[in-house]
Protein backbone atom coordinates (compact mmCIF):
# COMPACT_ATOMS: atom_id res chain seq x y z
CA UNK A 1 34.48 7.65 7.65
CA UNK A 2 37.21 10.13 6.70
CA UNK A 3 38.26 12.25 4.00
CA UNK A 4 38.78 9.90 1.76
CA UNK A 5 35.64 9.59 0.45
CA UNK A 6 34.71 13.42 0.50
CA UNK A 7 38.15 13.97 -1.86
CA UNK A 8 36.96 11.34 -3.52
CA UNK A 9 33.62 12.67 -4.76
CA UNK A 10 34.73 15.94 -5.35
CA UNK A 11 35.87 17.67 -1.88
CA UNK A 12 39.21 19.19 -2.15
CA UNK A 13 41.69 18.40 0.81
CA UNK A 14 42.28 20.07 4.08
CA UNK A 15 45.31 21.92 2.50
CA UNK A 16 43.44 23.14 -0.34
CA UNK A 17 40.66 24.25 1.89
CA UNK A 18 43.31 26.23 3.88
CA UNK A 19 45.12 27.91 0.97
CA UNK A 20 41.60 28.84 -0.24
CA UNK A 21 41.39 31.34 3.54
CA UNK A 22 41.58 34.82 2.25
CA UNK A 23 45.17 35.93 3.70
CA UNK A 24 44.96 39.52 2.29
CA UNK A 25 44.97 40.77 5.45
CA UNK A 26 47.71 39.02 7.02
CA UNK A 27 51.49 40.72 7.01
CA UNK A 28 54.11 39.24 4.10
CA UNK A 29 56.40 37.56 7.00
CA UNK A 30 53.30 35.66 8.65
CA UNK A 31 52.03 34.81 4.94
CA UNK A 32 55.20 33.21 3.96
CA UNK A 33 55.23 31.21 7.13
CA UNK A 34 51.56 29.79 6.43
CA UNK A 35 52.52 29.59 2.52
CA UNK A 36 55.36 27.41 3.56
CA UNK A 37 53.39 25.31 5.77
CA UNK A 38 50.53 24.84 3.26
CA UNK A 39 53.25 23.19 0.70
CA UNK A 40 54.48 20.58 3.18
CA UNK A 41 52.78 17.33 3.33
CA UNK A 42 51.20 16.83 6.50
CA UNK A 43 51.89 20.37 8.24
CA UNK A 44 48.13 21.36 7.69
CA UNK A 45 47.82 22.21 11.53
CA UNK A 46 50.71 24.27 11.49
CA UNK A 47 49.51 25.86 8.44
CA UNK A 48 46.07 26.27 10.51
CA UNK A 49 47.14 27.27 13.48
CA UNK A 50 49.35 30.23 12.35
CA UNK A 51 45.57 31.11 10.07
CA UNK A 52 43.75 31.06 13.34
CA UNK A 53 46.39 33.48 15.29
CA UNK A 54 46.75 36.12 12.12
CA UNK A 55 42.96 36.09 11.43
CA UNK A 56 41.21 35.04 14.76
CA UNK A 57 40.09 31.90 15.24
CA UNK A 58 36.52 32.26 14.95
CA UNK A 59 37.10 34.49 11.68
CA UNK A 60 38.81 31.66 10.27
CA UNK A 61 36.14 28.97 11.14
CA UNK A 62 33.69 30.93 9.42
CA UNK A 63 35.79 31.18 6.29
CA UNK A 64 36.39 27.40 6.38
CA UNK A 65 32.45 26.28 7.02
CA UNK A 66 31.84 28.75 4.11
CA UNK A 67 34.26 27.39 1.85
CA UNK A 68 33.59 23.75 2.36
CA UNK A 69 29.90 24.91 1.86
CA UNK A 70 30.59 26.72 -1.76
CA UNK A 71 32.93 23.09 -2.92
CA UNK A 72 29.99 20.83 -1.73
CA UNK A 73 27.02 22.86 -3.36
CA UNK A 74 29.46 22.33 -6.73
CA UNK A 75 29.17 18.46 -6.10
CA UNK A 76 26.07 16.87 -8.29
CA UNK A 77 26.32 12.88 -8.50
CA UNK A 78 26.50 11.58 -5.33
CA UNK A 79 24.23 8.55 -6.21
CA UNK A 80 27.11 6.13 -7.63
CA UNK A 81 28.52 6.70 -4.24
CA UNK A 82 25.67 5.90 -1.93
CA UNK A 83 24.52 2.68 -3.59
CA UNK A 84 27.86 1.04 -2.36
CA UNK A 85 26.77 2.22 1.21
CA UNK A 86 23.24 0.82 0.69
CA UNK A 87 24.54 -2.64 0.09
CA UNK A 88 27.08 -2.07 3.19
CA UNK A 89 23.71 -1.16 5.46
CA UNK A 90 25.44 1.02 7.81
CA UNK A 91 23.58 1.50 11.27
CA UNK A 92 25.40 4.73 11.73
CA UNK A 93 27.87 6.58 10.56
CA UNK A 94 31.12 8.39 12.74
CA UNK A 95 33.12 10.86 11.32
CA UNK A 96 36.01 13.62 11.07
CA UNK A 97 34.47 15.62 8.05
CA UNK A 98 33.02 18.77 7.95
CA UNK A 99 30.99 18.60 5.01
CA UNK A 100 27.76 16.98 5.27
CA UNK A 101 27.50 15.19 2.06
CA UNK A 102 26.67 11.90 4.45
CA UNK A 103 23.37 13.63 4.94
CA UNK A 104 22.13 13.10 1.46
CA UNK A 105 22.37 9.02 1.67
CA UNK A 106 19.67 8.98 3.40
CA UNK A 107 16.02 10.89 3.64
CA UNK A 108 16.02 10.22 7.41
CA UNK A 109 19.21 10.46 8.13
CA UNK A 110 19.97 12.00 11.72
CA UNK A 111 22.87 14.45 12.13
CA UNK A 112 24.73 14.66 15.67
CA UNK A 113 27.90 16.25 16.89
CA UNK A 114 29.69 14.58 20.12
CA UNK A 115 28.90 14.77 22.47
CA UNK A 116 26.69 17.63 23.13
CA UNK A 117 23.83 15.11 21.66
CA UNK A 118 24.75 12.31 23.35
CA UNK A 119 21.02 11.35 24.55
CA UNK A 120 20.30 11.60 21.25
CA UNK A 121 22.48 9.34 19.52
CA UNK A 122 21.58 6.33 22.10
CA UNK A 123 18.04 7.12 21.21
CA UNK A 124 18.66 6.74 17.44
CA UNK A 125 20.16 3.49 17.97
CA UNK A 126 17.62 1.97 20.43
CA UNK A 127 14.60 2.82 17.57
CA UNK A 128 16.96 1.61 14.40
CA UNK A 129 17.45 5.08 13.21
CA UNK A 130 20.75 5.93 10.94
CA UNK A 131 22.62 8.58 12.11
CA UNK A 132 25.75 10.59 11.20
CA UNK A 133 28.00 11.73 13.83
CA UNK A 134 30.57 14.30 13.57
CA UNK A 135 33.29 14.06 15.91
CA UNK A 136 34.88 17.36 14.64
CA UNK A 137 31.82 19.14 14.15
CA UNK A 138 30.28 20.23 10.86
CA UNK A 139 29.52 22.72 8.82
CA UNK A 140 25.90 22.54 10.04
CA UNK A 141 26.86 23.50 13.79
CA UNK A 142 29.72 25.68 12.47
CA UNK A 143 31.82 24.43 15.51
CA UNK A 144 34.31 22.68 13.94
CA UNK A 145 37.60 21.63 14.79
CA UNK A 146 40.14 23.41 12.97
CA UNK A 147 43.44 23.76 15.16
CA UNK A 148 45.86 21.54 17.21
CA UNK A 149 44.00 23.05 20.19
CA UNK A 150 40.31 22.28 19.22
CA UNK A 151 41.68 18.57 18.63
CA UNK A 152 43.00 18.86 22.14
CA UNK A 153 39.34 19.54 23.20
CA UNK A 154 37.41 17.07 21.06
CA UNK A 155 40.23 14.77 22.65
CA UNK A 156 39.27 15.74 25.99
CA UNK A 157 35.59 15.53 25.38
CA UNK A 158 36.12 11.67 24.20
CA UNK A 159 37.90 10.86 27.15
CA UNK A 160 35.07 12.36 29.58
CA UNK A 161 32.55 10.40 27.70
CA UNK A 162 34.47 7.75 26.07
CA UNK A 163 32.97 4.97 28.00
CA UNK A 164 29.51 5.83 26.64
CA UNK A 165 31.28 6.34 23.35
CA UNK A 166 32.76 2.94 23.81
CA UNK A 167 29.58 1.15 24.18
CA UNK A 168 27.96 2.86 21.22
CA UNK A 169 30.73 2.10 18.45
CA UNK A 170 30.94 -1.22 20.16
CA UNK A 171 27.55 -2.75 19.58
CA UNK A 172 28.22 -3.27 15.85
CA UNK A 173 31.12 -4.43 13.23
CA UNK A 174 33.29 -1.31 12.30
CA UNK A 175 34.71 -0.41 8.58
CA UNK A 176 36.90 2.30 8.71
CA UNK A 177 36.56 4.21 5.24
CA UNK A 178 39.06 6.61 3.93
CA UNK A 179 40.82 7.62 7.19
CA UNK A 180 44.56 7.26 7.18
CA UNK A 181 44.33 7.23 11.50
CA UNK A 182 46.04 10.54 11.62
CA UNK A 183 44.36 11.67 15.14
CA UNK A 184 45.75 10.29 18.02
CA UNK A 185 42.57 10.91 19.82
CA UNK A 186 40.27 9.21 17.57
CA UNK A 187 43.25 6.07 17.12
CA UNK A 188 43.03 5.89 21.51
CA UNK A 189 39.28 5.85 20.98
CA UNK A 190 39.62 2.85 18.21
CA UNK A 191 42.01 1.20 20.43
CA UNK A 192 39.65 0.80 23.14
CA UNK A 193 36.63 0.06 21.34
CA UNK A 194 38.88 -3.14 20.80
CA UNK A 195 39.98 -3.53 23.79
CA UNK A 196 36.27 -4.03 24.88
CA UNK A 197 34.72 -5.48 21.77
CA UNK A 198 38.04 -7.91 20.95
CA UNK A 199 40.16 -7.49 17.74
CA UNK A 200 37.92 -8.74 15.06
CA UNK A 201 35.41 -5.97 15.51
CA UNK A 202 37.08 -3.77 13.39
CA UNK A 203 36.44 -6.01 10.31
CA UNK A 204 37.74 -3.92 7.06
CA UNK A 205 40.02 -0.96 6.75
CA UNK A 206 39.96 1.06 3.07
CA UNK A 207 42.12 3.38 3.05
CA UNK A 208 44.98 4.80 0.92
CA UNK A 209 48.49 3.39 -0.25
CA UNK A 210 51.21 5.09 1.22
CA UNK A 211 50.08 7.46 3.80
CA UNK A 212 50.68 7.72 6.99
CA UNK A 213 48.88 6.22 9.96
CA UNK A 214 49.68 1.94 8.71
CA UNK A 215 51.44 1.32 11.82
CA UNK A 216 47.79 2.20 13.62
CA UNK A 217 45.84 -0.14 11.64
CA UNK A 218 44.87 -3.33 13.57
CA UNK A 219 46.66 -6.04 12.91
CA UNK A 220 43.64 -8.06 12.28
CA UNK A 221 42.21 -6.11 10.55
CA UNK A 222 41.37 -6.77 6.50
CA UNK A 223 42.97 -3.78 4.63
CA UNK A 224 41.91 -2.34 1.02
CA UNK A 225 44.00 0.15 -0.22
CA UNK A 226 43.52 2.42 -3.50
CA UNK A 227 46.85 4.23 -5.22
CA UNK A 228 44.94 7.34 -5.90
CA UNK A 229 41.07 9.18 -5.41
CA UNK A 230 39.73 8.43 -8.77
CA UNK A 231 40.07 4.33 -7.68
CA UNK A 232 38.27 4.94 -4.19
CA UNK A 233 35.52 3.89 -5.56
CA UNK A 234 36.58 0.54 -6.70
CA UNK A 235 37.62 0.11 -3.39
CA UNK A 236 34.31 0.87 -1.74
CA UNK A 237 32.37 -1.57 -4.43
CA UNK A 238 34.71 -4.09 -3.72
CA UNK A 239 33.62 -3.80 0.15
CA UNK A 240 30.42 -3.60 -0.61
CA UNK A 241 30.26 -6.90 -2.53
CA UNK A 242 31.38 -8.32 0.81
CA UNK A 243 28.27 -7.16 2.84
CA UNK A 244 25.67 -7.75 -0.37
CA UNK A 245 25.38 -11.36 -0.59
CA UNK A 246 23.38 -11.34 -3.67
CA UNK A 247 26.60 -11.22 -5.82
CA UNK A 248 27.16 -14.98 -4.69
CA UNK A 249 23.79 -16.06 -6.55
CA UNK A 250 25.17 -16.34 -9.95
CA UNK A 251 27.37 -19.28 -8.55
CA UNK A 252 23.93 -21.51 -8.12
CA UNK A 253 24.23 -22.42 -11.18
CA UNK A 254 27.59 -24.37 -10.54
CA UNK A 255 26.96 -25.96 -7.20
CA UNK A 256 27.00 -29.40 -6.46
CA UNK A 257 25.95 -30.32 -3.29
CA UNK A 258 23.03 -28.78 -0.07
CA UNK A 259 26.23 -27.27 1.90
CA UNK A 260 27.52 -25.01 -1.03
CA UNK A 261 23.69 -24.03 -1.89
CA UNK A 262 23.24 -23.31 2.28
CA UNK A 263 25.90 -20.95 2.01
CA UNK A 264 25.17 -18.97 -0.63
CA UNK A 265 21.34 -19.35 0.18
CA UNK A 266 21.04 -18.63 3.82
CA UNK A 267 22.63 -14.60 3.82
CA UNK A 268 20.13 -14.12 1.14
CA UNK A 269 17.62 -11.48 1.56
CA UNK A 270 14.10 -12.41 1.60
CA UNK A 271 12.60 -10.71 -1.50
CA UNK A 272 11.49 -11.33 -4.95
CA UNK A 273 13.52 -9.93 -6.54
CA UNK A 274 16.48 -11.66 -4.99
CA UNK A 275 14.97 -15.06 -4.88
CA UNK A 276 13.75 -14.43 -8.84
CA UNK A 277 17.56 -14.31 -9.50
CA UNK A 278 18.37 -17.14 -7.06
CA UNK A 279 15.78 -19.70 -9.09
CA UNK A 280 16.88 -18.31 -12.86
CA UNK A 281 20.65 -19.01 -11.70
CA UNK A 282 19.46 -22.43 -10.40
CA UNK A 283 17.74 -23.38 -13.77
CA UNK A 284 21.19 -23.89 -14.76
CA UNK A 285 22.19 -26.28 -12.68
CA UNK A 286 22.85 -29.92 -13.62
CA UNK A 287 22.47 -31.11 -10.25
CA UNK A 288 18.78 -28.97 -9.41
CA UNK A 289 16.51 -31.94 -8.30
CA UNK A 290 19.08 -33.30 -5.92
CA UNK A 291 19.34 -30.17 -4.21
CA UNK A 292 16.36 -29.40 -4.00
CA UNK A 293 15.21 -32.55 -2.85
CA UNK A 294 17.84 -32.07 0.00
CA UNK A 295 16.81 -28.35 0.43
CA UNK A 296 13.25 -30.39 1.52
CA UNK A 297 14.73 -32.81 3.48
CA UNK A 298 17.09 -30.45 5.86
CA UNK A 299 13.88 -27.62 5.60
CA UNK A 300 11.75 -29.34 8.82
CA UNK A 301 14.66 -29.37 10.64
CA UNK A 302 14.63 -26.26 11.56
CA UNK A 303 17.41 -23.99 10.25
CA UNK A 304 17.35 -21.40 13.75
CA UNK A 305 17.15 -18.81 11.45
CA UNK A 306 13.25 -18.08 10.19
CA UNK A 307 14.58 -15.73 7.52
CA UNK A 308 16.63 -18.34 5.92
CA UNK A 309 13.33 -20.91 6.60
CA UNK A 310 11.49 -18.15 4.14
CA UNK A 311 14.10 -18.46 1.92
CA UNK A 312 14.31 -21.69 1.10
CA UNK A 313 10.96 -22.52 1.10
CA UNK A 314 10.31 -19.99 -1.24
CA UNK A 315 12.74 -21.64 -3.57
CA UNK A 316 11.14 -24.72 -3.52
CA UNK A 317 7.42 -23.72 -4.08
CA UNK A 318 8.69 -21.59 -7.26
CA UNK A 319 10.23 -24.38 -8.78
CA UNK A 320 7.41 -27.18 -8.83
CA UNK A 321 8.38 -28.99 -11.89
CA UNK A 322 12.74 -29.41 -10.24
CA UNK A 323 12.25 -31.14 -7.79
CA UNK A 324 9.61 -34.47 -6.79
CA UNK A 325 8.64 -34.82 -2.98
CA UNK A 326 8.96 -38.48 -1.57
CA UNK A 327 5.78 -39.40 0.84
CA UNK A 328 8.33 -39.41 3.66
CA UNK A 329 9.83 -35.74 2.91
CA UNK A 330 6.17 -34.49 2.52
CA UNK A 331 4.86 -35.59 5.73
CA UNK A 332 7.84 -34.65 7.54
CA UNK A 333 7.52 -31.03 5.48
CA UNK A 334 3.50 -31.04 7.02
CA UNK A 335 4.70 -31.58 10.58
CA UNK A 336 7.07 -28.53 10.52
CA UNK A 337 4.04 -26.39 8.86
CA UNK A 338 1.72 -27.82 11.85
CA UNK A 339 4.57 -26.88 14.42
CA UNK A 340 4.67 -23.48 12.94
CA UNK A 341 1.30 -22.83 12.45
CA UNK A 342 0.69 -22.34 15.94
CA UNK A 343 1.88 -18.81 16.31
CA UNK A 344 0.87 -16.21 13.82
CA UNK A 345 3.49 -13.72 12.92
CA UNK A 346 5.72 -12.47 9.91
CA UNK A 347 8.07 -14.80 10.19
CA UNK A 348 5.63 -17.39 10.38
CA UNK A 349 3.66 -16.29 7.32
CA UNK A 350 7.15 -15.97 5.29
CA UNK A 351 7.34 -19.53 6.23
CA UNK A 352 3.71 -21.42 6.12
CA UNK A 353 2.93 -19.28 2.91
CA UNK A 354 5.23 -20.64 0.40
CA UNK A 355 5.59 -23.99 2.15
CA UNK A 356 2.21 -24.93 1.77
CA UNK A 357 2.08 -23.88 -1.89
CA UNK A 358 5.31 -26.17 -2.29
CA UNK A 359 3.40 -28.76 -0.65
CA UNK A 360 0.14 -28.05 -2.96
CA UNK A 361 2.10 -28.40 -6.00
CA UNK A 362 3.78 -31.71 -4.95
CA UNK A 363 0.38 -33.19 -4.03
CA UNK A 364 -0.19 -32.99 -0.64
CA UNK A 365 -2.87 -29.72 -0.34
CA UNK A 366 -3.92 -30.10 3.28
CA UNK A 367 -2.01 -27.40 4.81
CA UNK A 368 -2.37 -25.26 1.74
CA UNK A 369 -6.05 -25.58 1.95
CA UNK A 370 -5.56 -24.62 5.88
CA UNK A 371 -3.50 -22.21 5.17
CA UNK A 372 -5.96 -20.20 3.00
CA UNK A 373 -8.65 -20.78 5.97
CA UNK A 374 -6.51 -18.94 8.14
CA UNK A 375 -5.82 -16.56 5.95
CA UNK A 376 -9.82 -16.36 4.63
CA UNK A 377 -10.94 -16.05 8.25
CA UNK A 378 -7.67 -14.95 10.65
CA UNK A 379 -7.25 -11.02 10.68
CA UNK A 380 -4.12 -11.27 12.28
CA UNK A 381 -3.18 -13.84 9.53
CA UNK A 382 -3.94 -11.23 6.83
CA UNK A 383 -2.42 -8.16 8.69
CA UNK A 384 0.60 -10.26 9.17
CA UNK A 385 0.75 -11.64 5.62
CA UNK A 386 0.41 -7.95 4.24
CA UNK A 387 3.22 -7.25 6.20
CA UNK A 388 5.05 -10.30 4.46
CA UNK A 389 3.80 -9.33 1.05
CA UNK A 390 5.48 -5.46 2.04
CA UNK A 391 8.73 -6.63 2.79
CA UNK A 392 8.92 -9.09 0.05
CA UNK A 393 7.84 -6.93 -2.83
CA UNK A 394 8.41 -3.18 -1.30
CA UNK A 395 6.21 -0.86 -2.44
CA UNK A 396 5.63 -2.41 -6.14
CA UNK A 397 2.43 -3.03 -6.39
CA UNK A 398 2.40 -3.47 -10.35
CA UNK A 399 4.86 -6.37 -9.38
CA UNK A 400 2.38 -7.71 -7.10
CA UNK A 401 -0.50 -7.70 -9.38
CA UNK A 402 1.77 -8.45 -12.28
CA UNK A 403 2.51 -11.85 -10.12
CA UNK A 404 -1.09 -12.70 -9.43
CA UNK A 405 -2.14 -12.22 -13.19
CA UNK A 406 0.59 -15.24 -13.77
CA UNK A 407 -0.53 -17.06 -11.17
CA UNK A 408 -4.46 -16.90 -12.58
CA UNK A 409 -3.23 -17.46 -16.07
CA UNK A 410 -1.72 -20.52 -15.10
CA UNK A 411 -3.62 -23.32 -15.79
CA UNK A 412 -0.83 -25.99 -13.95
CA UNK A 413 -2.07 -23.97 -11.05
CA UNK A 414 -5.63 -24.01 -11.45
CA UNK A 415 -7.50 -24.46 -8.30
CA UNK A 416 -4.26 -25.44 -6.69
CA UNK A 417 -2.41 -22.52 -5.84
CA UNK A 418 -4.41 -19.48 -5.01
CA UNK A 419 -4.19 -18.59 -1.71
CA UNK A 420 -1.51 -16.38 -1.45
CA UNK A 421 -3.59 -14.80 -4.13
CA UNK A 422 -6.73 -14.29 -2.44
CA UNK A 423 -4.68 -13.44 0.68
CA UNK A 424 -2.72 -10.72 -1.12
CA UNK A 425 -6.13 -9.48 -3.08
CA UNK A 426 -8.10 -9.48 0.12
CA UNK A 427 -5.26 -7.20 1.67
CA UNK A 428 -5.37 -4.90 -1.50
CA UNK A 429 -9.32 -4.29 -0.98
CA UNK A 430 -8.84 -3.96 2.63
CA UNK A 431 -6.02 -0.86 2.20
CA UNK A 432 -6.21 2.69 1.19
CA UNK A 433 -3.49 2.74 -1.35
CA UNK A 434 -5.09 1.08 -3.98
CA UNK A 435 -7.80 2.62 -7.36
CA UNK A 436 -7.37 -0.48 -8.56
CA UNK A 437 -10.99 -1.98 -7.10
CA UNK A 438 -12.70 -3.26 -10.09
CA UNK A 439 -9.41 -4.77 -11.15
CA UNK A 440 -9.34 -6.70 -8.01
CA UNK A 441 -12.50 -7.52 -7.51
CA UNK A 442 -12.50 -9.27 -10.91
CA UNK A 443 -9.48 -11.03 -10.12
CA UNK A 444 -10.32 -12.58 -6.98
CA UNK A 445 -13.88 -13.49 -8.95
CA UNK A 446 -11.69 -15.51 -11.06
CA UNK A 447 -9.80 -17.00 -8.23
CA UNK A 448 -13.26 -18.21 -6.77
CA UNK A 449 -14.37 -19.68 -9.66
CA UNK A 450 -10.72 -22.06 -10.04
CA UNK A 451 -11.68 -23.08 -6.41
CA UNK A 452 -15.43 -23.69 -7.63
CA UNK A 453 -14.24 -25.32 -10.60
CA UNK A 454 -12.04 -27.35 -8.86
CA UNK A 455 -14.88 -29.02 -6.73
CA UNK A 456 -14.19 -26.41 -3.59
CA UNK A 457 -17.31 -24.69 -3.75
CA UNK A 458 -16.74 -23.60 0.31
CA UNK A 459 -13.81 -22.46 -0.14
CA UNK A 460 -15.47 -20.30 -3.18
CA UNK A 461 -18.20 -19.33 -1.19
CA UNK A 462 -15.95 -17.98 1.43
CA UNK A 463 -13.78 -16.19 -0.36
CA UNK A 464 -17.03 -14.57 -2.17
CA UNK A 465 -18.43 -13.96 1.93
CA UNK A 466 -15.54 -11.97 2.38
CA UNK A 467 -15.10 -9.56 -0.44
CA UNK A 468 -18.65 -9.07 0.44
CA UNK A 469 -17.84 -8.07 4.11
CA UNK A 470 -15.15 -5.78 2.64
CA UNK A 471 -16.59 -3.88 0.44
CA UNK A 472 -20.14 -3.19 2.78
CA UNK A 473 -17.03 -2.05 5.37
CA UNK A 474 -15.08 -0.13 2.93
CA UNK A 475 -18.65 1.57 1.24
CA UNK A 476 -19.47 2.52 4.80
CA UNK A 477 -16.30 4.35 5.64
CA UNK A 478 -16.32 6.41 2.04
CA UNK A 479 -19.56 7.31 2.91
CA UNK A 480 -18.21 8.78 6.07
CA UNK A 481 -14.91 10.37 4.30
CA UNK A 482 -13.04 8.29 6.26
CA UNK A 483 -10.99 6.55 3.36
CA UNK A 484 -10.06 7.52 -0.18
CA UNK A 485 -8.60 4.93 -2.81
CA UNK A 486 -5.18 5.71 -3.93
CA UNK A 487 -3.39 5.00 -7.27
CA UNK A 488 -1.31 1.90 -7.81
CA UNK A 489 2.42 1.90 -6.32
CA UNK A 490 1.13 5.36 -4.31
């Protein structure tokens, strides 16, 4: 990441920052030299350099640090910014910049500066942490690079540690954002993070039209330019829309055939609110009970991808009424559920759970109905489905509850398809975050009484055993302080 996007959301430029150093002090002749440097393009290390030897260098690194300091505490909306790096996902972040603005896109964001922190960095990436690091230092160290002579160094420490460096940068895809290449160190360093990964790691380049540094871009590499700052950001969405694959949904609506729908389906994410989109774009489509009818045939063959398994099946058990199961599909749909059955997991759950309801609602309850015994009498079942419900919904609860009302109003799914509901309601009683007790406990009444009603008085019974069993265990620990309830969404 360079300084493209820091100018871009308000930073001014590393000649601005330099004709900003107070240069009372320095004699006329001197002055005029660093004023003429200051209005060349591209002689801002001159212009630095002859800073550092009128005012000291140190004096002049704490001017700059305090400067870029003052311009970033004047910067406000940094939001529209950081939502185009959400969808992007970096794992980390390397940069030239000073400023820490990076910081702010994320709570837990880790800051490092090469390569005194090494140990650190390899840390953050073997526990999935995010991670900024500042190859010229920052203004939160105050050791930043400022002259021809400091680049020398950083240059030097790269090349002591590059290999380590190497094999960092090389574990994932690199987009180079805003950085017109103009450091021969860090182009050597890019240049043999190729060399090792091969030429297509470096996927994108976004970077300015016209200045200097094209002849160091990859030739592979997939180039975005903008003309001018105040279009960098139409640059970075349209990057953005290449890593969020949710843009493609609206498309459902036109396809004609399993392979288009496969590649627009299987990037998706594995949420509702994703996979709500995905089935209203589908409702569109003329072609909806062929597909899906294929989506269940090519389902139980295993897609080597259990996200994608999640996905689909998903698709198919919230749209019932699109699509009609032959006897052959459905037993062939059964077998994969048996198969996966046999190991309990998320990925499993994400699977069995919405398969068996699209099973349920095409006629064939058997695994539903074993489904909601495992999840009934399985605590590893339920932990693993909460852990399901957590990644598919996030932390909206009202959504969750909003979804279970539906589900109980319906009377198409009467008796039918509740046990994701009792799963999920179970969970909620179970959990600390939740004042929402006699609102539950009144819901999964009603679910009992659809399974009652529906000549399943066991499975009623159970489910009634179990709240039971909760609530004694939940009593117990409020009695020893143990656990408070929580508000919805908390």
């Amino acid at each position: 990441m360079g300084s493209g996007l820091s100018i871009s959301m308000g930073m001014p430029p590393w000649g601005k920052l330099l004709a900003a150093v107070d240069r009372s002090s320095i004699p006329p002749t001197q002055r005029a030299i660093i004023s003429k440097h200051l209005d060349e393009p591209g002689a801002e290390y001159q212009a630095s350099e002859e800073l550092a030897d009128a005012l000291g260098h140190e004096i002049l690194r704490s001017q700059l640090c305090h400067i870029v300091k003052q311009e970033q505490a004047k910067i406000t909306e940094v939001t529209k910014w950081f939502s185009a790096l959400e969808k992007i996902d970096p794992t980390g972040i390397v940069t030239t910049n000073w400023d820490t603005l990076l910081h702010e896109f994320h709570a837990e964001m880790h800051s490092f500066s090469w390569p005194n922190c090494s140990e650190e960095i390899l840390a953050a990436m073997r526990d999935g942490q995010l991670y900024t690091l500042h190859l010229h230092g920052s203004t939160e160290d105050g050791n930043i690079a400022i002259t021809p002579q400091d680049c020398k160094a950083v240059a030097q420490k790269l090349s002591q540690n590059s290999r380590l460096l190497r094999s960092v940068m090389a574990c994932s895809y690199m987009l180079v954002i805003g950085y017109g290449f103009p450091d021969p160190h860090v182009r050597q360093l890019l240049e043999q993070i190729i060399r090792l990964a091969g030429s297509d790691q470096l996927a994108y380049v976004v970077r300015k039209e016209n200045s200097p540094g094209r002849d160091s871009v990859p030739r592979r590499a997939k180039v975005l330019t903008f003309s001018n700052y105040e279009e960098f950001q139409e640059a970075l969405n349209t990057l953005s829309a290449k890593f969020d694959p949710s843009v493609k949904l609206n498309l459902l609506s036109e396809v004609e055939g399993i392979d288009d729908f496969l590649e627009i389906m299987s990037p998706q994410m594995y949420n509702y609110d994703t996979l709500s989109e995905a089935c209203y774009s589908l409702e569109e489509n003329a072609h909806l009970g062929r597909i899906l009818n294929e989506v269940a045939q090519v389902l139980p063959e295993g897609m080597n991808d259990p996200r994608t398994e999640g996905v689909l099946a998903t698709v198919l058990s919230k749209m019932p009424r699109a699509w009609e199961a032959d006897h052959k599909t459905a037993l062939h749909l059964e077998e994969f559920f048996d198969k996966t059955v046999k190991k309990v997991g998320v990925a499993q759950v994400a699977l069995v759970e919405p398969l068996s309801a699209a099973l349920a609602q095409q006629g064939y309850p058997r695994t539903h109905h074993e489904y909601l015994k495992l999840a009934i009498d399985s605590d590893a079942w339920r932990n693993a489905d909460r852990d399901r419900v957590s990644y598919y919904y996030g932390k909206n609860t009202a959504k969750q509850i909003g979804a279970i009302r539906r589900r109980l109003r319906d009377k198409r799914r009467k008796g039918v398809l509740l046990a994701t509901d009792v799963t999920r309601m179970l969970n909620m009683l179970e959990s600390d975050y939740f004042d929402t007790k006699e609102l539950v406990l009144s819901m999964v009444e009603k679910a009992a009484n659809a399974f009652a009603e529906s000549g399943d008085g066991d499975t009623a019974d159970k489910v009634r055993h179990k709240v039971g069993q909760i609530m004694k265990e939940k009593e117990r620990n409020a009695r020893r302080g143990i656990i408070g309830w929580k508000g919805v969404g908390e």
